[in-house]
N, C-alpha and C. Protein backbone atom coordinates (compact mmCIF):
# COMPACT_ATOMS: atom_id res chain seq x y z
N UNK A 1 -14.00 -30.05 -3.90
CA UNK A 1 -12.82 -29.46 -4.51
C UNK A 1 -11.61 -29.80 -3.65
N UNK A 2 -10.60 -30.05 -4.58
CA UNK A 2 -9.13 -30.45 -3.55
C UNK A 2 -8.44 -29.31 -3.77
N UNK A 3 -7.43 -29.76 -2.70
CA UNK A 3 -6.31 -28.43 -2.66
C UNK A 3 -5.80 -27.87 -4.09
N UNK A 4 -5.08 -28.66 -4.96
CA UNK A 4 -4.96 -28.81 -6.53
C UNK A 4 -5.69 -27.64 -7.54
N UNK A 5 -7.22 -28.45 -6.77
CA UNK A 5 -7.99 -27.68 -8.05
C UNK A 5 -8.28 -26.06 -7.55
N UNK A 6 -8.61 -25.95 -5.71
CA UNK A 6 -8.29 -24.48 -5.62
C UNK A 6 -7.15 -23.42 -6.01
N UNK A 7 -5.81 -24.44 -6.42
CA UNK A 7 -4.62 -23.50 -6.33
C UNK A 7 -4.57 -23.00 -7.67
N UNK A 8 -5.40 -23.98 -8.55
CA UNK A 8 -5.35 -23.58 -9.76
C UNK A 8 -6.64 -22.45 -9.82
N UNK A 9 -7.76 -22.50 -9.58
CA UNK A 9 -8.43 -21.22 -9.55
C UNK A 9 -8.63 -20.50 -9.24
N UNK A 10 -7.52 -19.97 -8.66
CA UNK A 10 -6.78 -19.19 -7.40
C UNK A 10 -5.97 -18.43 -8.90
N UNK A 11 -5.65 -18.68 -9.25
CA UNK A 11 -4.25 -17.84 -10.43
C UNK A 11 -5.28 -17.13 -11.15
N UNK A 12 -6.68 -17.39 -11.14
CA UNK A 12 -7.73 -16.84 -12.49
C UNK A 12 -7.94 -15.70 -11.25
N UNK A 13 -7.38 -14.31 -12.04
CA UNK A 13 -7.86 -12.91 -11.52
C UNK A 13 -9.49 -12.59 -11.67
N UNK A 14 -10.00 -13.12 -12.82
CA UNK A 14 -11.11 -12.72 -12.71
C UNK A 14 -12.38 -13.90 -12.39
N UNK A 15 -11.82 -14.93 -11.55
CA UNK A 15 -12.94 -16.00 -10.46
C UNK A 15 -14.11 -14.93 -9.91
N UNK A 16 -14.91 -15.62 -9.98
CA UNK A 16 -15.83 -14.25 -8.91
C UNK A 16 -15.61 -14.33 -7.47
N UNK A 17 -15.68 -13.40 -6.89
CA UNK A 17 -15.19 -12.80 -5.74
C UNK A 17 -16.27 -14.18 -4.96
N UNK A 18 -17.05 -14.69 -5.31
CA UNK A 18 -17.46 -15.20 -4.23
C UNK A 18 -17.15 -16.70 -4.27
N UNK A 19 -16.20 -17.07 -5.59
CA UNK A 19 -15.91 -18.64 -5.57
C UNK A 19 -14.63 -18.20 -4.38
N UNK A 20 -13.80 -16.97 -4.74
CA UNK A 20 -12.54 -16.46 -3.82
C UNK A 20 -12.74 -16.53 -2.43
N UNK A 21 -14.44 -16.43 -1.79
CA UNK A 21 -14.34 -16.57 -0.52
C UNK A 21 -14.96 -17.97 -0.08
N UNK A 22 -15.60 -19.06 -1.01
CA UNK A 22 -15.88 -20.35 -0.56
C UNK A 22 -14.48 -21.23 -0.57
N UNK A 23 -13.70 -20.49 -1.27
CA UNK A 23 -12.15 -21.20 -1.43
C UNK A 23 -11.18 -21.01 0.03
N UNK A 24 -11.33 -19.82 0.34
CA UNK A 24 -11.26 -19.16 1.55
C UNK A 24 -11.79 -20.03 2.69
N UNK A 25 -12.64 -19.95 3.03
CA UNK A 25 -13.99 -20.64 4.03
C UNK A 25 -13.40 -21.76 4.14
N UNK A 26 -13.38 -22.67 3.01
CA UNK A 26 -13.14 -24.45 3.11
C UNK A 26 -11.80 -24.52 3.63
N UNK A 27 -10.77 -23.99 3.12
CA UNK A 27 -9.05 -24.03 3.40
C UNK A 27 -8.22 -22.65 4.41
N UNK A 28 -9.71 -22.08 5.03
CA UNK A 28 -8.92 -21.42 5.75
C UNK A 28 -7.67 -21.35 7.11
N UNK A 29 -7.50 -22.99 7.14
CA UNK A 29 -6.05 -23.66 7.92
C UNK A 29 -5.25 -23.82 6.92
N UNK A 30 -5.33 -23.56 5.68
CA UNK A 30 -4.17 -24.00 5.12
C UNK A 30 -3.46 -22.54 4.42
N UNK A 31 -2.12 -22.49 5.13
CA UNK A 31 -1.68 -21.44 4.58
C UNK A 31 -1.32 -21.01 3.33
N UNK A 32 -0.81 -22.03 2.32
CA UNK A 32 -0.40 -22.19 1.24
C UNK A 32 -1.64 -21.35 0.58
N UNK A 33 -3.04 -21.91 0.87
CA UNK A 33 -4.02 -21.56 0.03
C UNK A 33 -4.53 -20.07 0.40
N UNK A 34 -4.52 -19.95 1.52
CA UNK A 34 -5.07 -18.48 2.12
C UNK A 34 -3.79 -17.44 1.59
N UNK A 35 -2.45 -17.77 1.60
CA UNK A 35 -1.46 -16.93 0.74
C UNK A 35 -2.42 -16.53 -0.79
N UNK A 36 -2.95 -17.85 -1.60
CA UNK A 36 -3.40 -17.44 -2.93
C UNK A 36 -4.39 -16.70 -2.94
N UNK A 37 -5.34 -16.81 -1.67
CA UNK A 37 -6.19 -16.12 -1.85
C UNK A 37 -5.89 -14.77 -1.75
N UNK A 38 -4.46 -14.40 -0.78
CA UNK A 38 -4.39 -13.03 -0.38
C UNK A 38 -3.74 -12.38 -1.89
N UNK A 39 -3.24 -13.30 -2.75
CA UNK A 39 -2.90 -13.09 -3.77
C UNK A 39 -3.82 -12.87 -4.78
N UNK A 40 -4.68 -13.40 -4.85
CA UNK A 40 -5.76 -13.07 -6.03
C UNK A 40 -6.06 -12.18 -5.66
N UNK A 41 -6.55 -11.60 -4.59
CA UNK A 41 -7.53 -10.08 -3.97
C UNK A 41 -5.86 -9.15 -5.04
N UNK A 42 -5.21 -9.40 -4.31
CA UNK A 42 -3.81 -7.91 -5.29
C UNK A 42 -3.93 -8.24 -6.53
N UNK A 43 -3.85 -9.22 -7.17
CA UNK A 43 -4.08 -8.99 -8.63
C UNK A 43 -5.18 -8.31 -9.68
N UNK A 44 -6.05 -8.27 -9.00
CA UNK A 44 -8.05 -7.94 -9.52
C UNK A 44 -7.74 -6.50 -8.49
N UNK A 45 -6.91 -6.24 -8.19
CA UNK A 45 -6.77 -4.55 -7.54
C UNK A 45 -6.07 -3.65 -8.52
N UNK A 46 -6.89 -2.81 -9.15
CA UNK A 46 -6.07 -2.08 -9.92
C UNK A 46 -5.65 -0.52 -9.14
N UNK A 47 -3.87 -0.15 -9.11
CA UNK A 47 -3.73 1.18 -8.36
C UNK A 47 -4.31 2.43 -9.13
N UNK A 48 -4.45 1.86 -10.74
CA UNK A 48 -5.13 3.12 -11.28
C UNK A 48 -6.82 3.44 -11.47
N UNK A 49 -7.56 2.19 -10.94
CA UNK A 49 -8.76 2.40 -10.91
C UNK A 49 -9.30 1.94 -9.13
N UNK A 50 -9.07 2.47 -8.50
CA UNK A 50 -9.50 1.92 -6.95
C UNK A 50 -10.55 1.57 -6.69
N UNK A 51 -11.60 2.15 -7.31
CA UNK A 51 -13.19 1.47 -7.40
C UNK A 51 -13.34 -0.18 -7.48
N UNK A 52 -12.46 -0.55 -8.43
CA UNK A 52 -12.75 -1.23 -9.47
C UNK A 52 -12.04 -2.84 -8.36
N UNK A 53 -13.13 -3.66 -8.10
CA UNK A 53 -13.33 -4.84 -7.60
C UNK A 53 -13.50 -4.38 -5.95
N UNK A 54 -14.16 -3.07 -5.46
CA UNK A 54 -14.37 -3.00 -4.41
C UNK A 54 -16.30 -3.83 -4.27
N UNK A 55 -16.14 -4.08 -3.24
CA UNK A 55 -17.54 -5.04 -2.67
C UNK A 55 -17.56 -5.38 -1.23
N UNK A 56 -18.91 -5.64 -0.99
CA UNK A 56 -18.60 -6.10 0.54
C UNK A 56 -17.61 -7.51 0.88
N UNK A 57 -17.68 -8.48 -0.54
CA UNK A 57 -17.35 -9.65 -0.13
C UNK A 57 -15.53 -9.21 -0.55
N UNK A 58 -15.25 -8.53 -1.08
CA UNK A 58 -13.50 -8.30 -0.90
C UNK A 58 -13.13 -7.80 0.51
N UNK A 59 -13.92 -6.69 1.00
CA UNK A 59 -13.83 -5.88 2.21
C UNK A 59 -13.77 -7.52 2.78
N UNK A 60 -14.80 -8.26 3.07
CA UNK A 60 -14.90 -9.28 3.99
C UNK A 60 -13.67 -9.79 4.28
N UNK A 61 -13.42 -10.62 2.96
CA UNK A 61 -11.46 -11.28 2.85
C UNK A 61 -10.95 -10.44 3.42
N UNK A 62 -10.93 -8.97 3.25
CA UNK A 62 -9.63 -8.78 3.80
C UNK A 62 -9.19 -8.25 5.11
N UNK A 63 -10.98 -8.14 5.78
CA UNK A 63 -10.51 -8.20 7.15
C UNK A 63 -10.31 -10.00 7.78
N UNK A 64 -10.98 -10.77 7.19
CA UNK A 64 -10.18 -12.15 7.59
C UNK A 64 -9.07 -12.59 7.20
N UNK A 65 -8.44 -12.23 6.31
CA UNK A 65 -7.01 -12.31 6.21
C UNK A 65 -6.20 -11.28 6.85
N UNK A 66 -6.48 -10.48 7.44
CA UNK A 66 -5.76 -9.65 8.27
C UNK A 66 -5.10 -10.08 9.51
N UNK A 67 -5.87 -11.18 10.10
CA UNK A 67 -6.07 -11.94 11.24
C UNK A 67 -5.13 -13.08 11.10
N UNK A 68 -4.94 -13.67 9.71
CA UNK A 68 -4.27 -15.20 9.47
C UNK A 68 -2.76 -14.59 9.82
N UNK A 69 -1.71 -16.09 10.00
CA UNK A 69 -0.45 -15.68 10.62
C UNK A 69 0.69 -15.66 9.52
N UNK A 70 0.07 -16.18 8.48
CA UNK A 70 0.70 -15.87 7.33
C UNK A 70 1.13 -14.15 6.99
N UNK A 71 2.05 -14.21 6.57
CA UNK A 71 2.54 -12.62 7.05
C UNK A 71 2.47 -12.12 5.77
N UNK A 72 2.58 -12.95 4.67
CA UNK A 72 2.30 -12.56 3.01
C UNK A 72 0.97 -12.45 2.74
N UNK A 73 0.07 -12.70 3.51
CA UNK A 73 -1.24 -12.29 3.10
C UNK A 73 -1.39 -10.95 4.18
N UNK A 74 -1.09 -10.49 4.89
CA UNK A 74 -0.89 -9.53 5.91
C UNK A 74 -0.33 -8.32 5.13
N UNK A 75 0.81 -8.84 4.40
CA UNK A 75 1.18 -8.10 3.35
C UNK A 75 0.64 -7.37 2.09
N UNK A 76 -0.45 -8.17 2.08
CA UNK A 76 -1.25 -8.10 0.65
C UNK A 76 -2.78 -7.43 1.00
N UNK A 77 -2.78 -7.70 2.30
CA UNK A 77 -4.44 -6.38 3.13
C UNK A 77 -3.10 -5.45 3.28
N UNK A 78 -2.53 -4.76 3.87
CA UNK A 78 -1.61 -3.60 4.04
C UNK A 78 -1.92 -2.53 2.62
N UNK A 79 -1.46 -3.59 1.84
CA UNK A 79 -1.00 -2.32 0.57
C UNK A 79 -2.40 -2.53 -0.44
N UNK A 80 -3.66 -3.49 0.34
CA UNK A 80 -4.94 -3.17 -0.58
C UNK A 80 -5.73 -1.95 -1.01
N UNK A 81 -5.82 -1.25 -1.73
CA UNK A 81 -7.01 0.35 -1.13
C UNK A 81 -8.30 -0.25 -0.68
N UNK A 82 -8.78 -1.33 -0.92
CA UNK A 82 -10.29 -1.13 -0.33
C UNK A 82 -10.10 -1.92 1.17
N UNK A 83 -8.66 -2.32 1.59
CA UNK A 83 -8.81 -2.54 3.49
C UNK A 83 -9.33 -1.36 4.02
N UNK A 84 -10.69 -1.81 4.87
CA UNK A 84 -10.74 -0.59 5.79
C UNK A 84 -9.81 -0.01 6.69
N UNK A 85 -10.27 1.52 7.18
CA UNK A 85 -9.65 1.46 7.91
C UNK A 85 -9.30 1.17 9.21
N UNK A 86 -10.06 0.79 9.36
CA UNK A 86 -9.83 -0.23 11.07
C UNK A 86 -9.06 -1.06 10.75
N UNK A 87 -8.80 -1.54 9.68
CA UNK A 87 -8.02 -2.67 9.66
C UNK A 87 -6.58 -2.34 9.54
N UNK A 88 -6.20 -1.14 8.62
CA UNK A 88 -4.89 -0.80 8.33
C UNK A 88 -4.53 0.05 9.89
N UNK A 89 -5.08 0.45 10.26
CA UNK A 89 -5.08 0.79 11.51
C UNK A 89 -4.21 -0.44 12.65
N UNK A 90 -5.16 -1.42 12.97
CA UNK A 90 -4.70 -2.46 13.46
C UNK A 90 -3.27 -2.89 12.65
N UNK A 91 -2.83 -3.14 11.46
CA UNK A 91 -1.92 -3.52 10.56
C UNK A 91 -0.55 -2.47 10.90
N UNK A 92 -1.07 -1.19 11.34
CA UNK A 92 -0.10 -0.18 11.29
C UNK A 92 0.47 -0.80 12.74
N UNK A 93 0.11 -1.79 13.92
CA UNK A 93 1.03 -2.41 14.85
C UNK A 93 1.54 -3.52 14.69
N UNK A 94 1.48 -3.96 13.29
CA UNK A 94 2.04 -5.27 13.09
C UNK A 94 3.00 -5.40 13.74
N UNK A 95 3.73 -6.38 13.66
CA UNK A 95 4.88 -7.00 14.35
C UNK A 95 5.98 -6.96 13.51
N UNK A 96 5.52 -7.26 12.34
CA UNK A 96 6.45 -7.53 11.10
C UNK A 96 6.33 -5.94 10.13
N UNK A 97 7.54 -5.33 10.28
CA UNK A 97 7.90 -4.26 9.82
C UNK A 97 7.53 -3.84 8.18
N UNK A 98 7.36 -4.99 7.82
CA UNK A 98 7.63 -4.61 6.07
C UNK A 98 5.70 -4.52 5.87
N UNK A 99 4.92 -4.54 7.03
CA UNK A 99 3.61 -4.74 7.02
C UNK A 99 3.50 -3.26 7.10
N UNK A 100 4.14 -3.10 8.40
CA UNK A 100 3.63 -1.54 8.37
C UNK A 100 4.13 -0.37 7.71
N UNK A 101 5.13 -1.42 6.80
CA UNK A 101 5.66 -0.34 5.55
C UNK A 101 4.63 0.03 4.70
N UNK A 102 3.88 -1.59 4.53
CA UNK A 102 3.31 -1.26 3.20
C UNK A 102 1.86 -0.39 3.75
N UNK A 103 1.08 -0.68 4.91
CA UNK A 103 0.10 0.44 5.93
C UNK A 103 0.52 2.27 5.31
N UNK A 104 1.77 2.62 5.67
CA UNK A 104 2.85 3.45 5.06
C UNK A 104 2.59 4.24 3.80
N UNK A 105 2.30 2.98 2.93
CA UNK A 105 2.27 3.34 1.58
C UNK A 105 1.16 3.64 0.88
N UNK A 106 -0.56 2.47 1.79
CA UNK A 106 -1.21 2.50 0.83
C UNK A 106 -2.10 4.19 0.92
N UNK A 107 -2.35 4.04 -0.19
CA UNK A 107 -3.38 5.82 -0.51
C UNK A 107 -4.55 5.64 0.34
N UNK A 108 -4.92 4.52 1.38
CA UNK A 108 -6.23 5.19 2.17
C UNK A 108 -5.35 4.94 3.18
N UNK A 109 -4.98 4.71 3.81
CA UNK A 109 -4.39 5.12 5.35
C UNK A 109 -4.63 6.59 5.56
N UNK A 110 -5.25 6.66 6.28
CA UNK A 110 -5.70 8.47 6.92
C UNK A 110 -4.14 8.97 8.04
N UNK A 111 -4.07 10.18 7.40
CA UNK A 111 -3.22 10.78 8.22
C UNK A 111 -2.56 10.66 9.73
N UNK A 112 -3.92 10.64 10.21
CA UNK A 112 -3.60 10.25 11.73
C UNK A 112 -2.70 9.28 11.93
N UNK A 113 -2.62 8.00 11.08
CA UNK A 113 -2.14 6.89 11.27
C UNK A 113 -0.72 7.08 10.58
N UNK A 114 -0.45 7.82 9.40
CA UNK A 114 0.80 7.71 9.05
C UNK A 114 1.59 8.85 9.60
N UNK A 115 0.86 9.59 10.47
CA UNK A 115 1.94 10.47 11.63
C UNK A 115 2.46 9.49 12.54
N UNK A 116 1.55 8.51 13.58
CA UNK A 116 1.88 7.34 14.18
C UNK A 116 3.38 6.69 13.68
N UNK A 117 3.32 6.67 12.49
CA UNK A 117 4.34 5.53 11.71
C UNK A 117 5.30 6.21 11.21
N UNK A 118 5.35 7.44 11.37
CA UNK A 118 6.77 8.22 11.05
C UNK A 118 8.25 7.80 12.06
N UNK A 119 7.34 8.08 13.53
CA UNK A 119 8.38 7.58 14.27
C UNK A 119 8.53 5.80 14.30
N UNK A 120 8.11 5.22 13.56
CA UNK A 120 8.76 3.64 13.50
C UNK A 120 10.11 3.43 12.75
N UNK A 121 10.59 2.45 11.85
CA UNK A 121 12.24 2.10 11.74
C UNK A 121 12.00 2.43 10.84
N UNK A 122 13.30 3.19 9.65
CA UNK A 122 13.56 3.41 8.56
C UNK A 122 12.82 3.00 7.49
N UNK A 123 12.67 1.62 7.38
CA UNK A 123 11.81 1.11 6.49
C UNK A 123 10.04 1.84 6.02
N UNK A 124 9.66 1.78 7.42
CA UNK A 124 8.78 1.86 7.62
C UNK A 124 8.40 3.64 6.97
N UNK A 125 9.29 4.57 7.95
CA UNK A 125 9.15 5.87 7.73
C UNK A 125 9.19 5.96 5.84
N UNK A 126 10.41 5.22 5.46
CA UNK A 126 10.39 4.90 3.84
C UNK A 126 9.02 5.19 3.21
N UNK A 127 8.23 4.46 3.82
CA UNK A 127 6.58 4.46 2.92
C UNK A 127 6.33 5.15 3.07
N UNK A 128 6.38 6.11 4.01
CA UNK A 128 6.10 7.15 3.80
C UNK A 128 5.78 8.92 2.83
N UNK A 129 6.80 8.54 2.19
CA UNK A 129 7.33 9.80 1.30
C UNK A 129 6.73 9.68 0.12
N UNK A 130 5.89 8.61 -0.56
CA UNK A 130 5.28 8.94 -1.87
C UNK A 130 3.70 8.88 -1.51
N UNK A 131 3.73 9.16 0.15
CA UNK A 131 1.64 8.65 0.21
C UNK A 131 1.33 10.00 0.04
N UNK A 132 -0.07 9.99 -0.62
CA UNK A 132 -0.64 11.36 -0.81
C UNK A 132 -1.26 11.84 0.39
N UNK A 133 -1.04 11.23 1.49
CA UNK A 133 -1.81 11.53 2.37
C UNK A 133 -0.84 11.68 3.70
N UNK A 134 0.22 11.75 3.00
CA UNK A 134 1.50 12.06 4.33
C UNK A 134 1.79 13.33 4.77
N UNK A 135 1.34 13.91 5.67
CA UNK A 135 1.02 15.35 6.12
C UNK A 135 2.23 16.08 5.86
N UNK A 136 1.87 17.66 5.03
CA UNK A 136 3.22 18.14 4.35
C UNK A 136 4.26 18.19 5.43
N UNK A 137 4.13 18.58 6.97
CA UNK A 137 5.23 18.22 7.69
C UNK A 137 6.44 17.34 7.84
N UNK A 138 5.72 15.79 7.79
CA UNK A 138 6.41 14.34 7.55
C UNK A 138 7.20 14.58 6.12
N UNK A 139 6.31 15.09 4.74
CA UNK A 139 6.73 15.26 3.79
C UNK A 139 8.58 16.06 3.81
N UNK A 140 8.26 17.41 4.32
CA UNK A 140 9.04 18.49 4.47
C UNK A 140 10.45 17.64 5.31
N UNK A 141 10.41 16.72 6.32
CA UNK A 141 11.32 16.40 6.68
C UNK A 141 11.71 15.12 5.93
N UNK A 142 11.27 13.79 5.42
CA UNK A 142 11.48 12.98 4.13
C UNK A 142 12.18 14.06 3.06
N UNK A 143 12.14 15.03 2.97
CA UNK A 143 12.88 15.84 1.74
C UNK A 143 14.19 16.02 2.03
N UNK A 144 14.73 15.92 3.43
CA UNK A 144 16.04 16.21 3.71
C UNK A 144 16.40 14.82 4.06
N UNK A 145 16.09 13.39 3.73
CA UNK A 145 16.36 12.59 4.04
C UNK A 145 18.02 11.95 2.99
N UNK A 146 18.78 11.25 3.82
CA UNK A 146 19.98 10.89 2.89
C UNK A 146 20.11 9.89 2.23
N UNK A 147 18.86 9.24 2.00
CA UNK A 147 18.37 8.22 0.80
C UNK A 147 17.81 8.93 -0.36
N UNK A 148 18.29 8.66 -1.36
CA UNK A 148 18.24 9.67 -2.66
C UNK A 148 16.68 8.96 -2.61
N UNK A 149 16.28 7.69 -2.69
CA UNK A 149 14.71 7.02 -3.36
C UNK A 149 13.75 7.73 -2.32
N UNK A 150 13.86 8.07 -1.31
CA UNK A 150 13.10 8.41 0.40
C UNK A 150 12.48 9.91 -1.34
N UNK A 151 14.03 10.86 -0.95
CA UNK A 151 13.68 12.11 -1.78
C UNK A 151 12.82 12.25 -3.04
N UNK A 152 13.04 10.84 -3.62
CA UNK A 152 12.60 11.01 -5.24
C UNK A 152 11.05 10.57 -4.95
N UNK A 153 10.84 10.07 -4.34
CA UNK A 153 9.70 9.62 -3.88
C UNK A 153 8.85 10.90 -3.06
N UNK A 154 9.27 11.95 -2.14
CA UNK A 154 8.60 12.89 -2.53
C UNK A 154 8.52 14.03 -3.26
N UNK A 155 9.45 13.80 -4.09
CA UNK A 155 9.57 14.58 -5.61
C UNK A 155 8.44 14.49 -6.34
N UNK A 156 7.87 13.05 -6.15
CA UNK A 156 6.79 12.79 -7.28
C UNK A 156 5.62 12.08 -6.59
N UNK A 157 5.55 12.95 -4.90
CA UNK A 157 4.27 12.65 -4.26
C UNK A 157 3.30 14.28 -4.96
N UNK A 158 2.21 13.30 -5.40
CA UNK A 158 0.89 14.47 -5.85
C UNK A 158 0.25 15.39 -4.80
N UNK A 159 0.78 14.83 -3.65
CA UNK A 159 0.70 16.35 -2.12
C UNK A 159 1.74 16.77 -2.05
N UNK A 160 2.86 17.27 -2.56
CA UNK A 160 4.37 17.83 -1.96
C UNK A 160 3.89 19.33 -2.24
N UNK A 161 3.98 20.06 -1.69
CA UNK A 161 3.81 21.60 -2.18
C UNK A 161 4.71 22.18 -2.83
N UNK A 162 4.72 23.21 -3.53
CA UNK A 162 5.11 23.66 -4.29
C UNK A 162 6.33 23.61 -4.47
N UNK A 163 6.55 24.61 -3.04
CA UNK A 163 7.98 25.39 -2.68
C UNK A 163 8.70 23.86 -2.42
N UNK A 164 8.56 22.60 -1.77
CA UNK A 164 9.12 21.56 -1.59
C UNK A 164 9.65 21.10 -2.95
N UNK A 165 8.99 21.15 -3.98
CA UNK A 165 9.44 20.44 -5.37
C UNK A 165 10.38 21.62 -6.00
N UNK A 166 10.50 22.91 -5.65
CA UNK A 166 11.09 24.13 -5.88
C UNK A 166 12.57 23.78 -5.50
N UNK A 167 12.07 23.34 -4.22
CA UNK A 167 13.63 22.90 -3.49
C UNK A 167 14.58 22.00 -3.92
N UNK A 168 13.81 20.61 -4.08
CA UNK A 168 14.27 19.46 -4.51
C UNK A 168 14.45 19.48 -6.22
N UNK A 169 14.00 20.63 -7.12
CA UNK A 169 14.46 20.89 -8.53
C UNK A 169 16.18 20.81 -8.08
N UNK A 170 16.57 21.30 -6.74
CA UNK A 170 17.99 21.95 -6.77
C UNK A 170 18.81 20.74 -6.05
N UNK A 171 18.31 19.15 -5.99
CA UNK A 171 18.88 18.20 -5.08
C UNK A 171 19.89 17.64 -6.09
N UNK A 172 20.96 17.33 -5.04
CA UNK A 172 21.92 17.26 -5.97
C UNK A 172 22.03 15.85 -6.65
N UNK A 173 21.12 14.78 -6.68
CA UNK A 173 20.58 14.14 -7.33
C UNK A 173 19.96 13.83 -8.66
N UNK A 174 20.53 13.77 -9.78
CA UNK A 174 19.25 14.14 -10.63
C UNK A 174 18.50 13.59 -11.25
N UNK A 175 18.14 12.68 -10.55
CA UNK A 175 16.44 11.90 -10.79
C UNK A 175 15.63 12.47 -9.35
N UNK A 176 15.66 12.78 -8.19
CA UNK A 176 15.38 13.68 -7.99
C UNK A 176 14.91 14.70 -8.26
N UNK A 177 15.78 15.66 -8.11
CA UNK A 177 15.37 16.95 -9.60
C UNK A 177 14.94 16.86 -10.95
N UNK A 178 15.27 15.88 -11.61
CA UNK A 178 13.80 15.84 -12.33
C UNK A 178 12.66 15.41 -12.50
N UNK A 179 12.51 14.05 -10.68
CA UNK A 179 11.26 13.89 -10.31
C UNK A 179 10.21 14.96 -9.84
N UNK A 180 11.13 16.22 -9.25
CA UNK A 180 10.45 17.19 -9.17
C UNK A 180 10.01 18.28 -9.90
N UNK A 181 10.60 17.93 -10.87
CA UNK A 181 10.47 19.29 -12.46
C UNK A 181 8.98 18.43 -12.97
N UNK A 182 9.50 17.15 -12.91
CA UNK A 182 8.18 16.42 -13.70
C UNK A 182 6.92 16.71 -12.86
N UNK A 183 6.96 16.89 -11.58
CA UNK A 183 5.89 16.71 -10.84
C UNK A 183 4.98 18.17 -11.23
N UNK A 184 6.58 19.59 -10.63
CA UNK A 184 5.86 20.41 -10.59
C UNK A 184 5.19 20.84 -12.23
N UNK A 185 6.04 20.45 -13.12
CA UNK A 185 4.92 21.10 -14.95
C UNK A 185 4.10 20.46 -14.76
N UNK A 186 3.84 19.25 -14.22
CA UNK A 186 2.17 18.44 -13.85
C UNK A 186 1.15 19.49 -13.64
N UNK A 187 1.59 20.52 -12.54
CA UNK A 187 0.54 21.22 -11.71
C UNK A 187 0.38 22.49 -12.89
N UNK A 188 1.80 22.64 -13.33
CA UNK A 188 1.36 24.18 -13.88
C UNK A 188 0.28 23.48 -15.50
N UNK A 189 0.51 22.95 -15.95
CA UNK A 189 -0.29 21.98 -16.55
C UNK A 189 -1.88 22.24 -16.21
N UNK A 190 -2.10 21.91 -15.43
CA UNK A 190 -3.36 21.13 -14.87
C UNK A 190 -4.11 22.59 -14.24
C-alpha cells in the first residue's frame, strides 16, 4: 500500500479498527498520515454514545499517538473518551496549551486532574466549565468568570448544582440565563 492509497482509507470512518492500526504501524514516521489516523479514531467517536468504537486496538492508537510530535493528533487523544487515563494524565502536561484544554474538556478526565489544570492559562481553565466532572468548587468560581461562554458553559454543565444555575438564571447575560433555566427544568423534569 502507498501513501495515496492509505490517505484515502483513512477518510472511511468505518475501516476496521485494525486496517487503522496496520496503516499506523507501516507510516508511523510520516506525519501527514499518523495526523489521519488521529483523525479517523475522532470521527468513529461518537460524544453521544461513548461505548461505541471502544476496544483494545483504539485504546492501543491512542496511547501511541499520544507520544507522536504531531500536536494535531495529540489533540485528537486529549478530547477522545476512550484515552486512558494515564494518558490524559500525561497530556494534562503537554507543552502545547490547546492540548491541555482539550484534557480540560474531555468527560473522563478524573477530577484530580482537572483541579491540577484549573491553575493553568485561561484557555485551559476555559475547558473547564462544561466538564461533568469539574469539582463544584472550580465550577462555583468559573460562574463568576468575565467571559460570558466560561458562564454559559457552566449554565449547561449536567454537575452545576442547583443553587449555581439559581444564580446564573439572574446573569446579566441572557444566553446564560437561559442556559441555566434550560438546564435547571432538565432536572425538575427528570
Amino acid at each position: 500500500m502507498n501513501k495515496e492509497e492509505a490517505l484515502e482509507k483513512l477518510e472511511d470512518k468505518n475501516l476496521p479498527l485494525e486496517e487503522v492500526q496496520t496503516i499506523f504501524e507501516m507510516f508511523c514516521d510520516d506525519m501527514h498520515i499518523v495526523g489521519h489516523v488521529a483523525m479517523n479514531l475522532s470521527l468513529r467517536t461518537s460524544v453521544y454514545d461513548r461505548e461505541k468504537e471502544k476496544s483494545p486496538i483504539m485504546e492501543e492508537l491512542l496511547i501511541k499517538l499520544s507520544d507522536v510530535e504531531d500536536m494535531g493528533s495529540r489533540w485528537a487523544v486529549a478530547k477522545n473518551p476512550h484515552t486512558p487515563i494515564h494518558i490524559l494524565e500525561k497530556l494534562a502536561k503537554d507543552p502545547v496549551n490547546l492540548v491541555r484544554a482539550l484534557v480540560a474538556t474531555n468527560p473522563n478526565t478524573p477530577s484530580h486532574i482537572l483541579q491540577n489544570l484549573f491553575s493553568d492559562e485561561k484557555i485551559v481553565r476555559d475547558g473547564l466549565s462544561g466538564n461533568p466532572n469539574t469539582p463544584i468548587k472550580i465550577l462555583k468560581t468559573l460562574a463568576d468568570d468575565s467571559d460570558k461562554m466560561v458562564r454559559m458553559r457552566v449554565a449547561e454543565n449536567p454537575s452545576a448544582p442547583i443553587e449555581l444555575l439559581k444564580r446564573l438564571i439572574k446573569d446579566p447575560d441572557e444566553n446564560v440565563a437561559k442556559a441555566a433555566k434550560a438546564n435547571l427544568s432538565k432536572r425538575e423534569i427528570a
